[in-house]
PDB file of N, CA and C in Angstrom:
ATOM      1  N   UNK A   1     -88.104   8.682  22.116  1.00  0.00           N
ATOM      2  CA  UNK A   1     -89.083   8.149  23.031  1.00  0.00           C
ATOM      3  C   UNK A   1     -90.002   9.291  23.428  1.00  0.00           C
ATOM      4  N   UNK A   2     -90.948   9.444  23.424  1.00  0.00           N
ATOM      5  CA  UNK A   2     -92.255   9.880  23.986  1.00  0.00           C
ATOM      6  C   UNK A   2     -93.359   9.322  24.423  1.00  0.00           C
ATOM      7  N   UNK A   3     -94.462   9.742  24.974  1.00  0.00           N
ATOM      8  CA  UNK A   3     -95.729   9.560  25.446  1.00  0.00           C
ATOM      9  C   UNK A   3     -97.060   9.842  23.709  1.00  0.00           C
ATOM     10  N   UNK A   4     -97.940   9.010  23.942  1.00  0.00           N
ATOM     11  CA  UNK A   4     -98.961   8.822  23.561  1.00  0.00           C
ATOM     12  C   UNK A   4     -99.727   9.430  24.049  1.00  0.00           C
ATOM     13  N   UNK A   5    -100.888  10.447  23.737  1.00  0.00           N
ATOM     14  CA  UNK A   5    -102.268  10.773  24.468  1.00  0.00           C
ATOM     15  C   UNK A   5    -103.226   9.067  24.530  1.00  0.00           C
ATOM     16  N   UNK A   6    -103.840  10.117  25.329  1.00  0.00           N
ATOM     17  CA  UNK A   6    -105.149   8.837  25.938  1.00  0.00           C
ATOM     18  C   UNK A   6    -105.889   8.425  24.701  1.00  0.00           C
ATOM     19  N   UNK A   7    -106.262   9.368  23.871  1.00  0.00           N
ATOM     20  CA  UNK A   7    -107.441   9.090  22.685  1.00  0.00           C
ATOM     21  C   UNK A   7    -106.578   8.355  21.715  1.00  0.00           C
ATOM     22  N   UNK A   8    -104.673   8.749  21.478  1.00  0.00           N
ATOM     23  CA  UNK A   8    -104.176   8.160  20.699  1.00  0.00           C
ATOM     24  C   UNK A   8    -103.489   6.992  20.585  1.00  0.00           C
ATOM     25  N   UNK A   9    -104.026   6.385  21.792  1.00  0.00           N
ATOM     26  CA  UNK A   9    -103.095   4.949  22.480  1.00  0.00           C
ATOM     27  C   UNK A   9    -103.404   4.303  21.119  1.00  0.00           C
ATOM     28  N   UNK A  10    -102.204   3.024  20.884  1.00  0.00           N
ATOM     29  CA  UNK A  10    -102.630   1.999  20.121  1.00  0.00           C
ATOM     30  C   UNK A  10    -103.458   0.914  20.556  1.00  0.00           C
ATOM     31  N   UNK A  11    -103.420   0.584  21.235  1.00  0.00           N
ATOM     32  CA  UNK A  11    -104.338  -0.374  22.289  1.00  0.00           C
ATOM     33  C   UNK A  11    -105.978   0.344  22.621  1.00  0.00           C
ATOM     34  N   UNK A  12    -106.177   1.475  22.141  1.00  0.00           N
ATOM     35  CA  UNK A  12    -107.451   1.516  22.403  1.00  0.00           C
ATOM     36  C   UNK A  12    -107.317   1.472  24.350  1.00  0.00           C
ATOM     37  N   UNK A  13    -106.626   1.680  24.872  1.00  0.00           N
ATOM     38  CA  UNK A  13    -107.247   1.600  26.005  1.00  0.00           C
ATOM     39  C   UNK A  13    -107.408   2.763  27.147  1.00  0.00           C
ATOM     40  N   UNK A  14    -107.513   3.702  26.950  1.00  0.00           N
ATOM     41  CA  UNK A  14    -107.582   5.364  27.785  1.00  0.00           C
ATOM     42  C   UNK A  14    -106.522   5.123  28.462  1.00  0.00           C
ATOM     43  N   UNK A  15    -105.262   5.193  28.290  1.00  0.00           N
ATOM     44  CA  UNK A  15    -104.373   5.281  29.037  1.00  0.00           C
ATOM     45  C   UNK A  15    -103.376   5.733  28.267  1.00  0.00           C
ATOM     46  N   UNK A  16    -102.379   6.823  28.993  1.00  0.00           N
ATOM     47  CA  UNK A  16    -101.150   7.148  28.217  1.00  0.00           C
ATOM     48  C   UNK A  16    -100.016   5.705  27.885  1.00  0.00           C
ATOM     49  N   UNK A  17     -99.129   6.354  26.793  1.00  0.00           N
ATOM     50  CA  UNK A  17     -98.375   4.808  26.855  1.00  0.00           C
ATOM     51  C   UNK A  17     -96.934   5.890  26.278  1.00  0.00           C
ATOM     52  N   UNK A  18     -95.742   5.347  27.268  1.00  0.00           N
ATOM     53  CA  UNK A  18     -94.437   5.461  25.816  1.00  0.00           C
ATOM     54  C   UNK A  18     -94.346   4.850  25.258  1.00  0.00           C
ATOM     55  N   UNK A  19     -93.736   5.495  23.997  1.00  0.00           N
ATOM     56  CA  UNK A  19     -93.302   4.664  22.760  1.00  0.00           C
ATOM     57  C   UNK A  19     -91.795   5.107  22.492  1.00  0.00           C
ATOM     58  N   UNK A  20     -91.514   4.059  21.339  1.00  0.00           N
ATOM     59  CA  UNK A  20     -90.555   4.443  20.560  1.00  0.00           C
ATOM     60  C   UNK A  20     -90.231   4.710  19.584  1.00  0.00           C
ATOM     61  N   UNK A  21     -90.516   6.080  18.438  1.00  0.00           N
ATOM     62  CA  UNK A  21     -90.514   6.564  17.281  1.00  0.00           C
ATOM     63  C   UNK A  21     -89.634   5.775  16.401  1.00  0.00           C
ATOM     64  N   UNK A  22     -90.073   4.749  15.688  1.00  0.00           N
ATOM     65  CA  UNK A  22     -89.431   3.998  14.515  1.00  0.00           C
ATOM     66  C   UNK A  22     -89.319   5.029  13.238  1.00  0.00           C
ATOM     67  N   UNK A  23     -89.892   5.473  12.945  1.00  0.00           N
ATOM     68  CA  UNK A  23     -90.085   6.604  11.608  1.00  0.00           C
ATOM     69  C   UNK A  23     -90.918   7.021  11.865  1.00  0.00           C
ATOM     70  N   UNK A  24     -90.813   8.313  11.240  1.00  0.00           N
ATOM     71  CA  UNK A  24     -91.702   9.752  10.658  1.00  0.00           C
ATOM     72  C   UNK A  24     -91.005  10.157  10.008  1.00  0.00           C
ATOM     73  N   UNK A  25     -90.221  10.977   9.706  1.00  0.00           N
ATOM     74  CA  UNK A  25     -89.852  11.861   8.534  1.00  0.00           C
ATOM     75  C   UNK A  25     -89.214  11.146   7.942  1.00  0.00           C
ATOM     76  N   UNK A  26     -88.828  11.682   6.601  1.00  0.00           N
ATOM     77  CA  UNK A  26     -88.157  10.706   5.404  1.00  0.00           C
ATOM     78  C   UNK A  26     -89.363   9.800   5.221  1.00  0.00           C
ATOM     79  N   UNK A  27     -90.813   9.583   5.570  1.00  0.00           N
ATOM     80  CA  UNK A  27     -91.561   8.076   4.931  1.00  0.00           C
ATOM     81  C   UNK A  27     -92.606   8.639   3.922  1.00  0.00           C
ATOM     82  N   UNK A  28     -92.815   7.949   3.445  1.00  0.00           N
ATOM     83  CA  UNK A  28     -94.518   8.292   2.680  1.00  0.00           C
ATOM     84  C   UNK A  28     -95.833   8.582   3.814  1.00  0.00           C
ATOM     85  N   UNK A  29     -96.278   9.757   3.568  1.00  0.00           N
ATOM     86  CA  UNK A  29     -97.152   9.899   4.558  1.00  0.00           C
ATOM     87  C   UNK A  29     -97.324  10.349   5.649  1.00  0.00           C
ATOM     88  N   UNK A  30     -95.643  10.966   5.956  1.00  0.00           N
ATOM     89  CA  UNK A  30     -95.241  11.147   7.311  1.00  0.00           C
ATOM     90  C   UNK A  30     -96.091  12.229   8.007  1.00  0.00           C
ATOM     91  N   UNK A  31     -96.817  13.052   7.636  1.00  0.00           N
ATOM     92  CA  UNK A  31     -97.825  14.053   7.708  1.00  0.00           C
ATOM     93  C   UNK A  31     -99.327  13.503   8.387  1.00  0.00           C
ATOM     94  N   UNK A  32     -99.252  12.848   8.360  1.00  0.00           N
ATOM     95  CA  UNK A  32    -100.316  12.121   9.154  1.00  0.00           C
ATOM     96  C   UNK A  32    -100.087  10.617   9.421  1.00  0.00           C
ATOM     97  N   UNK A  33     -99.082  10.021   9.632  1.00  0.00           N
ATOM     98  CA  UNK A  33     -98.883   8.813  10.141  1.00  0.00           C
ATOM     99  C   UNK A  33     -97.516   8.886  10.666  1.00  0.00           C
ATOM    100  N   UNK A  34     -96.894   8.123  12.074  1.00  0.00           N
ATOM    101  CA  UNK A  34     -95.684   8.028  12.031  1.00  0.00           C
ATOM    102  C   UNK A  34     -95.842   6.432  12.529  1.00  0.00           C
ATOM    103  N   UNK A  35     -94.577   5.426  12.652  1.00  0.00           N
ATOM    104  CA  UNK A  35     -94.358   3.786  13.017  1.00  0.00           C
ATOM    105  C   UNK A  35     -93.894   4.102  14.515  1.00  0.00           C
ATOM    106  N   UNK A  36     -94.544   4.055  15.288  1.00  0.00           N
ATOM    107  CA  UNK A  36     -94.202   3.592  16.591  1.00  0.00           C
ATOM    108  C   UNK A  36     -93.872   2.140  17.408  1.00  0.00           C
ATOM    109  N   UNK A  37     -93.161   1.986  18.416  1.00  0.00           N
ATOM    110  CA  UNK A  37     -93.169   0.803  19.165  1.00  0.00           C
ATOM    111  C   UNK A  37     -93.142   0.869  20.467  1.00  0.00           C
ATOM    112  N   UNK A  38     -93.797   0.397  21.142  1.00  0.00           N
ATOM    113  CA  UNK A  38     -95.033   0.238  22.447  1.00  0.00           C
ATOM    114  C   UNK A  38     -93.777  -0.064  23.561  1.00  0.00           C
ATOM    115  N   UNK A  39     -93.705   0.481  24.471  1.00  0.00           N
ATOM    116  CA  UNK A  39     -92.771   0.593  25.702  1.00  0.00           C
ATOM    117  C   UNK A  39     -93.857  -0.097  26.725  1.00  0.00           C
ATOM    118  N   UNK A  40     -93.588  -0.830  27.959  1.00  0.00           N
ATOM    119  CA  UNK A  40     -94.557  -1.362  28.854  1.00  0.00           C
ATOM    120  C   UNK A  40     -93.529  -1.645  30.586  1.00  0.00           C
ATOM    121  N   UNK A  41     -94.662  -1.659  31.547  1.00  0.00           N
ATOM    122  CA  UNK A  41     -93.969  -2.419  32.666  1.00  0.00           C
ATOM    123  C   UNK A  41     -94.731  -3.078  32.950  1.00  0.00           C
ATOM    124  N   UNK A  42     -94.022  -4.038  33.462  1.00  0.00           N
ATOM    125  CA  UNK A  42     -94.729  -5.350  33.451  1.00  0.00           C
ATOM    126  C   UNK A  42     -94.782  -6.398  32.683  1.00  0.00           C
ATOM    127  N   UNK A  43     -94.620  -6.177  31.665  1.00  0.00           N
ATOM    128  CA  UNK A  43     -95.094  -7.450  30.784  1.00  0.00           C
ATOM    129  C   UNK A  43     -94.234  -8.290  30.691  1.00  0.00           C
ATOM    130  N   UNK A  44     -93.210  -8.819  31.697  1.00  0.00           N
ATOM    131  CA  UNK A  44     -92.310  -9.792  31.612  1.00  0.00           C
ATOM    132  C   UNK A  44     -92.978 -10.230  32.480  1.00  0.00           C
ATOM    133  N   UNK A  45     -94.202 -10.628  32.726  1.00  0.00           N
ATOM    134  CA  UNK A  45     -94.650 -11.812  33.115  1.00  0.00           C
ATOM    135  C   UNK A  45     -95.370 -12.535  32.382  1.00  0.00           C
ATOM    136  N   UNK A  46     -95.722 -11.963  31.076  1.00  0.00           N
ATOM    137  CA  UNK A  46     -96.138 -12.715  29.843  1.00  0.00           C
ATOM    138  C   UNK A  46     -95.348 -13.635  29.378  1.00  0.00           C
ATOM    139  N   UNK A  47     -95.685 -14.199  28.317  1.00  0.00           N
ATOM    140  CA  UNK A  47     -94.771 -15.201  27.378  1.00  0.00           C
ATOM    141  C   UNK A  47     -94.136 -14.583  26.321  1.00  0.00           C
ATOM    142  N   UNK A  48     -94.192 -13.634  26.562  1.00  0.00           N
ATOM    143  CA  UNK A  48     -93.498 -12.551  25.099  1.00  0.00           C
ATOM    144  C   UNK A  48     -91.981 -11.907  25.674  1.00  0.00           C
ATOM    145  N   UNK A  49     -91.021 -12.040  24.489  1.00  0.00           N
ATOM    146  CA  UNK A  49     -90.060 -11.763  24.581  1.00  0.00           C
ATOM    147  C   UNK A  49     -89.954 -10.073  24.660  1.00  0.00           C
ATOM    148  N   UNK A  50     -89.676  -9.120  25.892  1.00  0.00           N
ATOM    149  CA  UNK A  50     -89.709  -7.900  26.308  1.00  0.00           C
ATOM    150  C   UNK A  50     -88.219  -7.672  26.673  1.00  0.00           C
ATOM    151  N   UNK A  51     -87.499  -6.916  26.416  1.00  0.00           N
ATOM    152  CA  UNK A  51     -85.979  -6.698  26.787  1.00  0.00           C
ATOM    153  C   UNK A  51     -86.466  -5.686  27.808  1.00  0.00           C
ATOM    154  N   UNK A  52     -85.378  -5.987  28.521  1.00  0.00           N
ATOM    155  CA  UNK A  52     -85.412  -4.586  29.953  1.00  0.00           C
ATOM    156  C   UNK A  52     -84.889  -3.608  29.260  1.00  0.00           C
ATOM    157  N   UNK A  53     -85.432  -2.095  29.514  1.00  0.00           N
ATOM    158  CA  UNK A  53     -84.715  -1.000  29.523  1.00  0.00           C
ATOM    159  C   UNK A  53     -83.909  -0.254  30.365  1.00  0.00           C
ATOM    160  N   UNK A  54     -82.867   0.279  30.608  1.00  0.00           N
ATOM    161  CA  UNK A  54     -82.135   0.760  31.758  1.00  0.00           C
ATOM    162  C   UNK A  54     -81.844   1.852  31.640  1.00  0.00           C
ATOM    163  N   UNK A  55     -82.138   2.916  32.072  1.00  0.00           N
ATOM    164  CA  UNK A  55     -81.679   4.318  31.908  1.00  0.00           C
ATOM    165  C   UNK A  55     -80.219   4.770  31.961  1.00  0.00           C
ATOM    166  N   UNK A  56     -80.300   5.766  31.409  1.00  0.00           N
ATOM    167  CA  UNK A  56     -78.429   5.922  30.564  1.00  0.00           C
ATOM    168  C   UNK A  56     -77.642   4.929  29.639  1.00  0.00           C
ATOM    169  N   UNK A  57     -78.211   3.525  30.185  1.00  0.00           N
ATOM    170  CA  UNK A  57     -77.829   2.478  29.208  1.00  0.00           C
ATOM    171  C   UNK A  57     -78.812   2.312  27.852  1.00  0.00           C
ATOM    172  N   UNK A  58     -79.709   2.383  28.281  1.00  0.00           N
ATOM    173  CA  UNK A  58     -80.749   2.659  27.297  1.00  0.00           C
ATOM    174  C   UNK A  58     -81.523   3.813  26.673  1.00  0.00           C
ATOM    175  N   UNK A  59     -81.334   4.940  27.366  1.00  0.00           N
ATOM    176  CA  UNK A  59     -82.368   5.959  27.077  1.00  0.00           C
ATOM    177  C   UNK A  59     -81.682   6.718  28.195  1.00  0.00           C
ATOM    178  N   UNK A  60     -81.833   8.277  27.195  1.00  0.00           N
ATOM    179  CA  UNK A  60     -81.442   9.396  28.427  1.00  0.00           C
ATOM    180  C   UNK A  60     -82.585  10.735  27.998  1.00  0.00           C
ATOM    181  N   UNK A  61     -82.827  11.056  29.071  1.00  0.00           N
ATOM    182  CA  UNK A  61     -83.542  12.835  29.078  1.00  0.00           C
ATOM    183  C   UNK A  61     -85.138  12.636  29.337  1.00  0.00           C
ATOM    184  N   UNK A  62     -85.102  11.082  29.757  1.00  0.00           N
ATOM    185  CA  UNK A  62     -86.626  11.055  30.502  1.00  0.00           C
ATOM    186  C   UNK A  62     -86.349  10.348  31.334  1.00  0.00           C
ATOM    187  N   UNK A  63     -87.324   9.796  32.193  1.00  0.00           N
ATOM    188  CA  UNK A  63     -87.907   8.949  33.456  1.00  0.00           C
ATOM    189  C   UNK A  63     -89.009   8.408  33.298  1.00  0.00           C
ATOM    190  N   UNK A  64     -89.286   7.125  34.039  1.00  0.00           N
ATOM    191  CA  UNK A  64     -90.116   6.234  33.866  1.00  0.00           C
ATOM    192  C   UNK A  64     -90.332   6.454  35.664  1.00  0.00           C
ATOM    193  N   UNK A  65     -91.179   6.222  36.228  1.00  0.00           N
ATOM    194  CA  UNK A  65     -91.739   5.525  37.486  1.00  0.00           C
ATOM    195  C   UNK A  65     -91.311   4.401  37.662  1.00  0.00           C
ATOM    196  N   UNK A  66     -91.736   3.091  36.557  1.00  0.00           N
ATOM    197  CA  UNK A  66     -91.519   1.628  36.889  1.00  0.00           C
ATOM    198  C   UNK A  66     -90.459   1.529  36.024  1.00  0.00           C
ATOM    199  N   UNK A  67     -90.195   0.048  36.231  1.00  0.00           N
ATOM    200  CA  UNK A  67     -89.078  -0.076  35.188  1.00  0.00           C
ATOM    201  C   UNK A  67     -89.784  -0.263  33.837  1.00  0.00           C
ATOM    202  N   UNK A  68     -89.328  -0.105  32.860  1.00  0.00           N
ATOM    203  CA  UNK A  68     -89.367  -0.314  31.225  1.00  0.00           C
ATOM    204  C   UNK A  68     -89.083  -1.306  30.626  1.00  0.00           C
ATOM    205  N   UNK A  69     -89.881  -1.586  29.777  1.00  0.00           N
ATOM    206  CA  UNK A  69     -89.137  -3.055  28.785  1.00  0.00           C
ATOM    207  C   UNK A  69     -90.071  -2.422  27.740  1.00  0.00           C
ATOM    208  N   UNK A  70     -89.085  -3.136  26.170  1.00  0.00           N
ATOM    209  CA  UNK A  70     -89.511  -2.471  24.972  1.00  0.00           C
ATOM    210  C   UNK A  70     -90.235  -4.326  24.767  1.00  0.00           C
ATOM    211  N   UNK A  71     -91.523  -3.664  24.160  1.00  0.00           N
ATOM    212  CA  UNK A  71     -92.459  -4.549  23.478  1.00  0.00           C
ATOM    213  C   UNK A  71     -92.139  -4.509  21.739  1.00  0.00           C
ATOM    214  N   UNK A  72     -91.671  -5.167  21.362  1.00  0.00           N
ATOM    215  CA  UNK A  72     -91.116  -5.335  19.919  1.00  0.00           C
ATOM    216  C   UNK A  72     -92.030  -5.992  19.248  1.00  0.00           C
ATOM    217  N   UNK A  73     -93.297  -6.884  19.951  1.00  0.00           N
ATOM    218  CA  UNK A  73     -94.538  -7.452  19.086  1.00  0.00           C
ATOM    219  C   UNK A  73     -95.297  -6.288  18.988  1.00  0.00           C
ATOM    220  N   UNK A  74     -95.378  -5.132  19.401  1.00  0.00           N
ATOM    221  CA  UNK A  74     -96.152  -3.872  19.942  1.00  0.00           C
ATOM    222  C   UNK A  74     -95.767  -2.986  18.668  1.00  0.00           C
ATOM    223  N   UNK A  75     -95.691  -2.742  17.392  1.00  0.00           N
ATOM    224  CA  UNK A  75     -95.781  -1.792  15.964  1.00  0.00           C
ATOM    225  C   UNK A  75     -96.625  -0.813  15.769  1.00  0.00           C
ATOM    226  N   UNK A  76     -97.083  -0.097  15.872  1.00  0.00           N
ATOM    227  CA  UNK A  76     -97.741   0.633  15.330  1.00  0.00           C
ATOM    228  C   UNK A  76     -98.530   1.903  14.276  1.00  0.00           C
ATOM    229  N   UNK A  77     -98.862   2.354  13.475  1.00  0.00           N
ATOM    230  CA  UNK A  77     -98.703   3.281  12.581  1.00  0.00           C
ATOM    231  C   UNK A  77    -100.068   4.468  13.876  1.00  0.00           C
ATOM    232  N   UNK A  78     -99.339   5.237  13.820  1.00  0.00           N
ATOM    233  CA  UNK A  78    -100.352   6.217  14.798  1.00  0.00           C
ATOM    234  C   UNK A  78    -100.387   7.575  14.111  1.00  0.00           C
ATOM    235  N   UNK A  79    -101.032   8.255  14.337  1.00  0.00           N
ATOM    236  CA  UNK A  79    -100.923   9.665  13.542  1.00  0.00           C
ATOM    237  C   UNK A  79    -100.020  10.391  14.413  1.00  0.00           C
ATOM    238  N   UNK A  80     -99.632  11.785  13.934  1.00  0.00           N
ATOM    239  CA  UNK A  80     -98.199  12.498  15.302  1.00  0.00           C
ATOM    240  C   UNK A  80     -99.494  13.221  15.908  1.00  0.00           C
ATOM    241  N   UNK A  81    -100.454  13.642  15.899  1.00  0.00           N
ATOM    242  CA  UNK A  81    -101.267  14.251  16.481  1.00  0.00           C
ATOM    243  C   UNK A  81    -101.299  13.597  17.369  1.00  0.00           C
ATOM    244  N   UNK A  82    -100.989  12.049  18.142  1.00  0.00           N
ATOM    245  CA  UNK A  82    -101.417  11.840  19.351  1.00  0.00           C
ATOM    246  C   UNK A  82     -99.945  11.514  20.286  1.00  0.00           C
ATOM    247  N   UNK A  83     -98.615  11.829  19.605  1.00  0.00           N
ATOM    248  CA  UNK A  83     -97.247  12.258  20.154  1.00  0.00           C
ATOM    249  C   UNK A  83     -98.086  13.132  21.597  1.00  0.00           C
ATOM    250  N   UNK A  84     -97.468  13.138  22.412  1.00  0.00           N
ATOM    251  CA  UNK A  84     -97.522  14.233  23.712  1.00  0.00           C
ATOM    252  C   UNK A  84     -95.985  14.515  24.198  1.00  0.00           C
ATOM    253  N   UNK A  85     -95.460  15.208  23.979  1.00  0.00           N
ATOM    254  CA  UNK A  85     -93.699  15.671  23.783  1.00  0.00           C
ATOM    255  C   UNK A  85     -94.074  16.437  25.346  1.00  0.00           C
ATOM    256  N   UNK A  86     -94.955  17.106  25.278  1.00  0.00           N
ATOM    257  CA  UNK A  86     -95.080  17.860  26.747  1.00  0.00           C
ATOM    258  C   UNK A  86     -95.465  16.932  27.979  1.00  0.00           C
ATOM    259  N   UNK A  87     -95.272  15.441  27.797  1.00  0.00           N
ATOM    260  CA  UNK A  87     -95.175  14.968  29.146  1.00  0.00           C
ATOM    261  C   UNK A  87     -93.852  14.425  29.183  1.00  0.00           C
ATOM    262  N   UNK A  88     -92.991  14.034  28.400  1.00  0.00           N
ATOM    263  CA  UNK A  88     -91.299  14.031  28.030  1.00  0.00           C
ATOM    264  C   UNK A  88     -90.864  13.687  26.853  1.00  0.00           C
ATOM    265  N   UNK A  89     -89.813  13.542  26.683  1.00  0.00           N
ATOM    266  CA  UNK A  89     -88.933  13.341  25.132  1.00  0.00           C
ATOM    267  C   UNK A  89     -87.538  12.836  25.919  1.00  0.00           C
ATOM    268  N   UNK A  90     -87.571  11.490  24.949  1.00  0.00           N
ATOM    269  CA  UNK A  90     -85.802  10.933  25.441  1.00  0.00           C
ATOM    270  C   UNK A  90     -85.438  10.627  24.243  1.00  0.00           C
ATOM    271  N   UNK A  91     -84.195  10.301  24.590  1.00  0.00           N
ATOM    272  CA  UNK A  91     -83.518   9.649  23.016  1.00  0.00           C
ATOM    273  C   UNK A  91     -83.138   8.478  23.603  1.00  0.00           C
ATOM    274  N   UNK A  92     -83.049   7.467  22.638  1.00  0.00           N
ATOM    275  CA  UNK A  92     -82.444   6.019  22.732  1.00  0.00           C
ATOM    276  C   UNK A  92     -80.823   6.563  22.388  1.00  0.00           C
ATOM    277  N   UNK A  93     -79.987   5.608  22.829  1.00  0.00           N
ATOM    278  CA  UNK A  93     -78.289   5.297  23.217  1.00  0.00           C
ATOM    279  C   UNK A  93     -78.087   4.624  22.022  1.00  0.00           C
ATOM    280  N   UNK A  94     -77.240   4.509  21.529  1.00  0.00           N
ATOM    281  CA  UNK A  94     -76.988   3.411  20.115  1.00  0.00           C
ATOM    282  C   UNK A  94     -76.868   2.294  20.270  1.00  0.00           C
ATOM    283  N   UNK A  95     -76.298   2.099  21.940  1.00  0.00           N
ATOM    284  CA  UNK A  95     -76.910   0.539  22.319  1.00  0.00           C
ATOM    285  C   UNK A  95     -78.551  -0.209  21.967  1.00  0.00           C
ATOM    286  N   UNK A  96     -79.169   0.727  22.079  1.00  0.00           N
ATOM    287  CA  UNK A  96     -80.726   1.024  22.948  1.00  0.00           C
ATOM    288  C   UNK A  96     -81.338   0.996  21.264  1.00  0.00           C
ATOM    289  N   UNK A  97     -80.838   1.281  20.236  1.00  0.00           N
ATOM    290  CA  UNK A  97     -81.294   1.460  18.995  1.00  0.00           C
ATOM    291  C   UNK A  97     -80.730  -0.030  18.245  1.00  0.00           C
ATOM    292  N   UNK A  98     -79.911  -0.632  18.746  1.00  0.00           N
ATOM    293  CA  UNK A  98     -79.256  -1.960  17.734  1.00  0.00           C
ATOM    294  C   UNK A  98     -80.110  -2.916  18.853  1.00  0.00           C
ATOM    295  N   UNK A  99     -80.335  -2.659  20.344  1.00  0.00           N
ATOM    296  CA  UNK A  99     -81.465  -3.913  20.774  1.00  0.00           C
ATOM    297  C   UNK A  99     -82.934  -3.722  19.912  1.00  0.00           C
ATOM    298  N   UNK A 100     -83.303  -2.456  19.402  1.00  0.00           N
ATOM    299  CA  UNK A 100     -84.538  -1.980  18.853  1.00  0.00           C
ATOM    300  C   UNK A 100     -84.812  -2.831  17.467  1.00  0.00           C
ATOM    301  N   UNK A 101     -83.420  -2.683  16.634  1.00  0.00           N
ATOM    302  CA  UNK A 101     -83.382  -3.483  15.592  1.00  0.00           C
ATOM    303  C   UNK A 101     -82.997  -4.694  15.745  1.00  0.00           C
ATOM    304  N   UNK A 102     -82.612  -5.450  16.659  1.00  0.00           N
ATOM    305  CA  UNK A 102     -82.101  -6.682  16.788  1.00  0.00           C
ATOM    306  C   UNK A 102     -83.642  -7.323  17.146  1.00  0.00           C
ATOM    307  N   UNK A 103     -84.363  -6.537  17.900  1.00  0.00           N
ATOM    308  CA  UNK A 103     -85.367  -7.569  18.099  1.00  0.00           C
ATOM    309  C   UNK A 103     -86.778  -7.396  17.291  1.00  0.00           C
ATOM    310  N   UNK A 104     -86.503  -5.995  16.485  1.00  0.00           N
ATOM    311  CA  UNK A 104     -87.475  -6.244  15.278  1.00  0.00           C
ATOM    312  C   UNK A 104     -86.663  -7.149  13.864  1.00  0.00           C
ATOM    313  N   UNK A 105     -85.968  -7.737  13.843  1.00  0.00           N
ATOM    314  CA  UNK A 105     -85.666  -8.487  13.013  1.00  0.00           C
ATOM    315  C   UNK A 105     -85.856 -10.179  13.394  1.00  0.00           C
ATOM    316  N   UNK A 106     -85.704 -10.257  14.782  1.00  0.00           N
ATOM    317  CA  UNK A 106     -86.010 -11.517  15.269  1.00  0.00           C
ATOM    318  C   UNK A 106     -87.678 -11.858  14.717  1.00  0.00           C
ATOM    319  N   UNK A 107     -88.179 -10.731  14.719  1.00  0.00           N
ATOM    320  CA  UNK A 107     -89.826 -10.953  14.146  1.00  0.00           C
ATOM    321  C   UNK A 107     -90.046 -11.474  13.032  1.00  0.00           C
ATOM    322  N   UNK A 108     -89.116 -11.529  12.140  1.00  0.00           N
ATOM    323  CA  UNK A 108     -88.914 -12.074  10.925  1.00  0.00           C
ATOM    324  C   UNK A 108     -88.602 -13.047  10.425  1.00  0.00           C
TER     325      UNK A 108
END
């Protein structure tokens, strides 16, 4: 888990965003592209299926302000140039990695 710069949001919208590093190394291309997936608060008031995130249960070695929910319609291919590691870095729990794949397969 990390932060996005402003210029490198997927959304186009000047705002930082976490994500969740699906791949980079080991892919074709990994040198200028990595697969991200879009972290949000709030958006469980949409119609889109968002799982809550819970810290230690889900993710350890960062902090959020609000609470978290992983956006799994949210994919992205971003370049690592817009990674920002210097505003934090967490790792997902192996719980936190089989909800990651459980609900990118529901997409299918």
């Amino acid at each position: 888990m990390v932060w996005v710069y402003k210029n490198g949001h997927p959304h186009n919208t000047g705002k930082e965003r976490p994500v969740v590093i699906i791949r980079h190394r080991g892919r074709p291309y990994s040198s200028v592209e990595c697969t991200v997936m879009c972290l949000g608060h709030g958006s469980r008031s949409r119609n889109h299926r968002t799982p809550e995130l819970e810290p230690d249960t889900h993710y350890t070695s960062i902090t959020f302000s609000k609470q978290t929910y992983l956006l799994p319609w949210s994919i992205h291919t971003i370049p690592p140039g817009s990674l920002n590691p210097a505003k934090g870095v967490g790792e997902l729990t192996t719980k936190s990695r089989k909800l990651v794949a459980r609900e990118f397969a529901k997409m299918l």
